[in-house]
Protein backbone atom coordinates (compact mmCIF):
# COMPACT_ATOMS: atom_id res chain seq x y z
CA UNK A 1 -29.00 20.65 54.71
CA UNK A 2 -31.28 22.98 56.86
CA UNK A 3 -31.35 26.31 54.80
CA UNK A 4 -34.03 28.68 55.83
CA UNK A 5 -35.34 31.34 52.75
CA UNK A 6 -34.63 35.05 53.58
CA UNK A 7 -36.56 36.18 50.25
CA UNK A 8 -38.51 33.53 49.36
CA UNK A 9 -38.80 35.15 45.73
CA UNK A 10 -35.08 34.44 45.42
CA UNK A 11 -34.23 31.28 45.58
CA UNK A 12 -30.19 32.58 45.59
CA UNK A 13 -30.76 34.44 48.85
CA UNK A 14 -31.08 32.18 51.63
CA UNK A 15 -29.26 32.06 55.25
CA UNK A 16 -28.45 28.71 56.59
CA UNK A 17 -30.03 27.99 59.95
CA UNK A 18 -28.33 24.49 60.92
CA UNK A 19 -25.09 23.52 59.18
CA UNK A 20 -23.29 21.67 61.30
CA UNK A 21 -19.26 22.76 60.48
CA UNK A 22 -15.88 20.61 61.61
CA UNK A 23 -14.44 23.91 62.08
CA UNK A 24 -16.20 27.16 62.90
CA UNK A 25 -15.81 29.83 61.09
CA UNK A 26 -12.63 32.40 62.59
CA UNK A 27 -11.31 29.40 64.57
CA UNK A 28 -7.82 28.71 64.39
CA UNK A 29 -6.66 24.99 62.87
CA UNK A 30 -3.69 23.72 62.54
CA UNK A 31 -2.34 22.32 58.95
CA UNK A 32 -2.41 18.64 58.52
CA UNK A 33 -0.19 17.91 55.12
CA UNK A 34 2.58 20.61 53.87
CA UNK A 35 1.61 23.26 51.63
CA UNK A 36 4.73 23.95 49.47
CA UNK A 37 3.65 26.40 46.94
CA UNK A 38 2.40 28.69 50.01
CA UNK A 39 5.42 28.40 51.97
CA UNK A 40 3.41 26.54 54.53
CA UNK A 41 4.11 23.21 56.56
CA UNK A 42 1.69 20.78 58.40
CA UNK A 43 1.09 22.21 61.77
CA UNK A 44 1.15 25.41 61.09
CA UNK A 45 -1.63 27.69 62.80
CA UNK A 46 -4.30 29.17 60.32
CA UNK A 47 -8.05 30.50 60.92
CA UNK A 48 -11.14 29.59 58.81
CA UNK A 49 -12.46 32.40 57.11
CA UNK A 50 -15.09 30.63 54.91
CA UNK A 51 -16.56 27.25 54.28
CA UNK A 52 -17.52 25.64 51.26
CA UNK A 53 -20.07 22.69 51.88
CA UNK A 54 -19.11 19.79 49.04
CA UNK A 55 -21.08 18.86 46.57
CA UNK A 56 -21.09 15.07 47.06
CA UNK A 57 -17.28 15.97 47.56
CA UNK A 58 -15.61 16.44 50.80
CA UNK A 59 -16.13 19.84 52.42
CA UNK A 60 -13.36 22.61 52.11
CA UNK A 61 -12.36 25.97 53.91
CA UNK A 62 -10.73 29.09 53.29
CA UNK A 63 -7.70 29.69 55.21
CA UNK A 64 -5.81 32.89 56.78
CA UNK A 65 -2.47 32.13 57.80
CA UNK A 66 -0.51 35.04 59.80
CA UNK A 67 3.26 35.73 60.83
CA UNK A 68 4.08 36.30 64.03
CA UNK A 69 3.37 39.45 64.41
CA UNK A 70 -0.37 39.28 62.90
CA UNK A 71 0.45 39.88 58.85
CA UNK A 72 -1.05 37.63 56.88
CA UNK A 73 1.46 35.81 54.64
CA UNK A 74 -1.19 33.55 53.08
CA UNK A 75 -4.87 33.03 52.14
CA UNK A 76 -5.35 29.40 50.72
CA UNK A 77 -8.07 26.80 50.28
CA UNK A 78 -8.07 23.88 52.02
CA UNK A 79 -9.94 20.25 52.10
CA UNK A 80 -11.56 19.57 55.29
CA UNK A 81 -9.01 16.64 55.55
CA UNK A 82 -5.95 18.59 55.58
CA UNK A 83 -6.82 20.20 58.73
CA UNK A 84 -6.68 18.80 62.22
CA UNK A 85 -7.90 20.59 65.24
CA UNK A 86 -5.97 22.20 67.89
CA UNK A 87 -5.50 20.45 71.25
CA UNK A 88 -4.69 21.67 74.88
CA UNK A 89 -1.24 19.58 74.73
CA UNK A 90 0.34 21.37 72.03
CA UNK A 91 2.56 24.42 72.16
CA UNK A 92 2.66 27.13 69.11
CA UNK A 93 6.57 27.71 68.18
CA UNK A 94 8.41 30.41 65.62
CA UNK A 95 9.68 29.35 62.38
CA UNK A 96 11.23 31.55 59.42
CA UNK A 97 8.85 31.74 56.47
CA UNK A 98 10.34 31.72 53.22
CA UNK A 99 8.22 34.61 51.41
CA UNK A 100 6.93 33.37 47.75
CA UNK A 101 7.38 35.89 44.72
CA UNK A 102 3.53 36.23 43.29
């Protein structure tokens, strides 16, 4: 991919210039398959917080997921295939969340 150097004398450090991403980073996405051991169910509304490029593999993300007031209620990591975009014809709606013990 197109990675541009930031220290050239470490070849760790670098800043990536021209990844193209499914879903930018801090956009929200909506679940695509159930999540049972997060208490989470396809459809429900998460944001990318990182991105993790596959290695011959298929990409993955970090997800945030909130209740509805704004708490977050899970932090899980996702395959890029288990996420679908959000579209203008769909409506958010309020479920209960069953909280998991850690």
């Amino acid at each position: 991919m197109g990675y541009r150097r930031v220290d050239e004398t470490n070849p760790v450090c670098h800043a990536d210039t021209q990844r193209i991403v499914k879903f930018p980073l801090y956009s929200r996405v909506a679940l695509a398959v159930d999540l049972p051991g997060a208490g989470l169910r396809r459809g429900d509304v998460a944001i990318t917080v990182e991105y993790y490029e596959g290695d011959g593999s298929e990409n993955g993300y970090d997800l945030e997921v909130f209740n509805a007031l704004g708490h977050t209620v899970a932090v899980v990591n996702v395959l890029e295939s288990q996420l679908e975009a959000l579209r203008d014809d769909e409506l958010l709606t309020v479920r209960h969340h069953e909280l998991t013990a850690a």
